[in-house]
N, C-alpha and C. Protein backbone atom coordinates (compact mmCIF):
# COMPACT_ATOMS: atom_id res chain seq x y z
N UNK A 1 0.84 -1.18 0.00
CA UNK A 1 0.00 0.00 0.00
C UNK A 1 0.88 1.24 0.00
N UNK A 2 0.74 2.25 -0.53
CA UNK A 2 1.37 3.74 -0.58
C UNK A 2 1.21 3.82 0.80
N UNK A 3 2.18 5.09 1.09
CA UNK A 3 2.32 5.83 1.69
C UNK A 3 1.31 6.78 1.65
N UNK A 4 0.80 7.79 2.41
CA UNK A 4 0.34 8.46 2.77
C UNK A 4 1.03 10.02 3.33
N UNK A 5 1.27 10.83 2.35
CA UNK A 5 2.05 12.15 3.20
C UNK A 5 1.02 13.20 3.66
N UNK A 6 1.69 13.38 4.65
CA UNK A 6 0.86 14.57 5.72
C UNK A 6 0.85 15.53 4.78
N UNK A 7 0.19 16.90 4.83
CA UNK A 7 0.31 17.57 4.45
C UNK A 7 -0.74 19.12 5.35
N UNK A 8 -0.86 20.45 5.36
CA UNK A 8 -1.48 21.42 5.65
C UNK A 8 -2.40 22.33 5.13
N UNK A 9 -4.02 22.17 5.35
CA UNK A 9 -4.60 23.10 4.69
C UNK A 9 -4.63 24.51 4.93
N UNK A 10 -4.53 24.86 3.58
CA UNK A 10 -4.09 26.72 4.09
C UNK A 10 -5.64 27.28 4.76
N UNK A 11 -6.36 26.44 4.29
CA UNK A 11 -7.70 27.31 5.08
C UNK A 11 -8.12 27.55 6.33
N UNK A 12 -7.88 26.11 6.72
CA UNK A 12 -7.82 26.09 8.33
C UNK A 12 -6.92 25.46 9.98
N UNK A 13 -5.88 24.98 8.62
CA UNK A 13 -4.75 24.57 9.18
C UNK A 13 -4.64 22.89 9.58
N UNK A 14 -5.93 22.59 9.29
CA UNK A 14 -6.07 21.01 9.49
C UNK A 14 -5.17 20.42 8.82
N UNK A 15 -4.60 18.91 9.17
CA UNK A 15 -4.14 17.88 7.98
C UNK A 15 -5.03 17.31 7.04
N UNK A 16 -3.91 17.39 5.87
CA UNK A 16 -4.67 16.82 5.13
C UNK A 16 -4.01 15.68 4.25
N UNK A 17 -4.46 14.44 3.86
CA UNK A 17 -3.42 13.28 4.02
C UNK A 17 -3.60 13.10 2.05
N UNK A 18 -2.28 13.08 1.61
CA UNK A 18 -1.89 12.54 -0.24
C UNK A 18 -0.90 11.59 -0.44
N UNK A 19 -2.14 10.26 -1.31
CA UNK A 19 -1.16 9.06 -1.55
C UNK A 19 -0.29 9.60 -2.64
N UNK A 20 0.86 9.98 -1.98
CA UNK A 20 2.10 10.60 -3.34
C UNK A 20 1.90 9.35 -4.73
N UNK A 21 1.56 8.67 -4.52
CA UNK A 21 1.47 7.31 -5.81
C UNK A 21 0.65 8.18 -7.35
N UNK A 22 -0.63 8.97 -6.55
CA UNK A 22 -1.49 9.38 -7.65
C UNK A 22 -1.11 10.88 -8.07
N UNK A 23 -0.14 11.34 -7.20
CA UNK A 23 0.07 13.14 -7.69
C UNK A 23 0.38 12.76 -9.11
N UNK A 24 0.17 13.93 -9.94
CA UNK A 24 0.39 13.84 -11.11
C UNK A 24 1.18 14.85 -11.31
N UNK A 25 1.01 16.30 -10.95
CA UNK A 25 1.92 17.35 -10.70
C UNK A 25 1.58 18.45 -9.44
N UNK A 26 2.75 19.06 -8.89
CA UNK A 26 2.87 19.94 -7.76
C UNK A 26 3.38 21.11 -8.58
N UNK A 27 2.40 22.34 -8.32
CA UNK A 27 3.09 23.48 -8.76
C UNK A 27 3.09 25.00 -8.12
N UNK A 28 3.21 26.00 -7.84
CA UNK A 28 3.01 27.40 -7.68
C UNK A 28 2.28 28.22 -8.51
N UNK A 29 1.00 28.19 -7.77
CA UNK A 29 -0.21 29.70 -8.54
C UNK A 29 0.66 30.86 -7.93
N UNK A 30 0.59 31.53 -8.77
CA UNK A 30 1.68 32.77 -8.63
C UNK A 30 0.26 33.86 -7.86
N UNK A 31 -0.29 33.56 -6.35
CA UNK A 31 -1.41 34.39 -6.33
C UNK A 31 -0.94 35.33 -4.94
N UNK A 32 -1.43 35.99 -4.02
CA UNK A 32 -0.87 36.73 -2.97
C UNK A 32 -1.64 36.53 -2.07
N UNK A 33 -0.97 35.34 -1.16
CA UNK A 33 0.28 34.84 -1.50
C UNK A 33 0.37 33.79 -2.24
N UNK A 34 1.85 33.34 -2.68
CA UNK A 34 1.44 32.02 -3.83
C UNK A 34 0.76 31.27 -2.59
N UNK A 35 0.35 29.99 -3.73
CA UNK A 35 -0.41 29.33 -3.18
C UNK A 35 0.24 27.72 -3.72
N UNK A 36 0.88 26.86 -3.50
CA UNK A 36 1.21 25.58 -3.71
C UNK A 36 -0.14 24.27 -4.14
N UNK A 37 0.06 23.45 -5.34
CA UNK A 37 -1.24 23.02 -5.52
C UNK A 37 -0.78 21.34 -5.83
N UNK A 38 -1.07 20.73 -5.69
CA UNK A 38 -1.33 19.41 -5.66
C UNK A 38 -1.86 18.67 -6.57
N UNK A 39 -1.85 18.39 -7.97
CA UNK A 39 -2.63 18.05 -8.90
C UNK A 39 -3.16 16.55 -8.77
N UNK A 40 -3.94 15.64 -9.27
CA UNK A 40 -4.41 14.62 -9.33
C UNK A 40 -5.19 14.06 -10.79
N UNK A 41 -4.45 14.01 -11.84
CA UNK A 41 -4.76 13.67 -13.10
C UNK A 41 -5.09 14.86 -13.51
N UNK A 42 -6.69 14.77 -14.16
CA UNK A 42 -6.86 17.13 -14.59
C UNK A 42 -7.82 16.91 -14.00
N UNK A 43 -8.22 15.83 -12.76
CA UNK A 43 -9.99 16.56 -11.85
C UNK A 43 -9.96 17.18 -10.70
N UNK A 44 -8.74 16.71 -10.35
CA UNK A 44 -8.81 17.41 -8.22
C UNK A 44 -7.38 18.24 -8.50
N UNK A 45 -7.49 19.19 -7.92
CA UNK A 45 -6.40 20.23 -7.45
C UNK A 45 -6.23 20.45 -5.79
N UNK A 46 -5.84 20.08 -5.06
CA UNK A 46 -5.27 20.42 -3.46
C UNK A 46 -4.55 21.54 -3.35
N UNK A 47 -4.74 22.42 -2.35
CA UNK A 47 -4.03 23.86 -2.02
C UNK A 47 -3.11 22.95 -0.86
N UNK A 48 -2.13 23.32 -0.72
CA UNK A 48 -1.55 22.90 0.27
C UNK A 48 -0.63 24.24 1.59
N UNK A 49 -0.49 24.55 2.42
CA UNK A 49 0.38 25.42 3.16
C UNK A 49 1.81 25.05 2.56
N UNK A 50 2.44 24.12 2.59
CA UNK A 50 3.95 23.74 2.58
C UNK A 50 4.33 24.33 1.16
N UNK A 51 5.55 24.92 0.98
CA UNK A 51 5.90 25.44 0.04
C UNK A 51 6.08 24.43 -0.94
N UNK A 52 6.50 24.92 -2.37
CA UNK A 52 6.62 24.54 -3.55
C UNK A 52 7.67 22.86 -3.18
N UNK A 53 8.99 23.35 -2.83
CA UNK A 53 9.95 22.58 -2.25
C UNK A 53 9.55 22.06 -1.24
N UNK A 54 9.07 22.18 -0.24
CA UNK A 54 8.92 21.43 0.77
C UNK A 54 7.73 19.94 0.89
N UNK A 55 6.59 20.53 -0.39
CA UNK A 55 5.87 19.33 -0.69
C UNK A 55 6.47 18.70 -1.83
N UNK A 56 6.98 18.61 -2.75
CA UNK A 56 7.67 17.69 -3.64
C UNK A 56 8.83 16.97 -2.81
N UNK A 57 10.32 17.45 -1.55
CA UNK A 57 10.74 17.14 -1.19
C UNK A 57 10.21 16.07 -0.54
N UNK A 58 8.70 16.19 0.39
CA UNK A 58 8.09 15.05 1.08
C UNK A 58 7.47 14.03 0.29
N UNK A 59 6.77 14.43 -0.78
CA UNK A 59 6.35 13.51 -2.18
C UNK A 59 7.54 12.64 -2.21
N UNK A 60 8.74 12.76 -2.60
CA UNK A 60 10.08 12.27 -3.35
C UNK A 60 10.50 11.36 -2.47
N UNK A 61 10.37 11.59 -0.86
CA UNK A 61 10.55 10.89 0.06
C UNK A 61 9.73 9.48 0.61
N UNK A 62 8.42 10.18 0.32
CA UNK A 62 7.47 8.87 0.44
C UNK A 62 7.98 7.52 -0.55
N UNK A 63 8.33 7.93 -2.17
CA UNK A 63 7.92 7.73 -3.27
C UNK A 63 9.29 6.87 -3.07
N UNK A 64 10.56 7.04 -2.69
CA UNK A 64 11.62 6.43 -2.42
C UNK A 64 11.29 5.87 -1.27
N UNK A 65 10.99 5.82 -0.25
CA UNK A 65 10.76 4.59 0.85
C UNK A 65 9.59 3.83 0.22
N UNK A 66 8.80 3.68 -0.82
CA UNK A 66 7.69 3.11 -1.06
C UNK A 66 8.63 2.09 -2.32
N UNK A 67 9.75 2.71 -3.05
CA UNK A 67 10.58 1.63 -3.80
C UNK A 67 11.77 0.64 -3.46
N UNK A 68 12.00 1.58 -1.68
CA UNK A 68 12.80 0.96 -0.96
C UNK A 68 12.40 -0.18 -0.34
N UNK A 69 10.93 -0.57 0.05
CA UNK A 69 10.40 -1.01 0.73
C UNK A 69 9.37 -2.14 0.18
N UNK A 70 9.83 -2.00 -1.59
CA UNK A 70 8.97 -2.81 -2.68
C UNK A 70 10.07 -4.11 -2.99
């Protein structure tokens, strides 16, 4: 089974949990302030708090203990 990475909603600060397996792309809306987004094929988009780097760094991490561990 995937991993599961934590992650922070900017709205209300809750967690919010992404099987890094299905991201499809992580990017920066250039908005004020940016805003970090989470893609999932082209239907779901996730806002996330953690910066640009800091959620791909944790993505990359899951995604390597999930091939380490295969």
């Amino acid at each position: 089974m995937s991993k599961l990475c934590k992650f922070t909603s900017p709205a209300d600060g809750k967690p919010v949990y992404v099987n890094a397996a299905q991201v499809s792309v992580v990017y920066t809306y250039k908005g004020e302030p940016p805003d970090t987004i989470i893609a999932f094929q082209k239907d779901f988009m996730l806002g996330v708090k953690e910066s640009l780097e800091e959620a791909v760094s944790i993505l990359d991490k899951a995604m390597a203990d999930e091939k380490a561990g295969s």
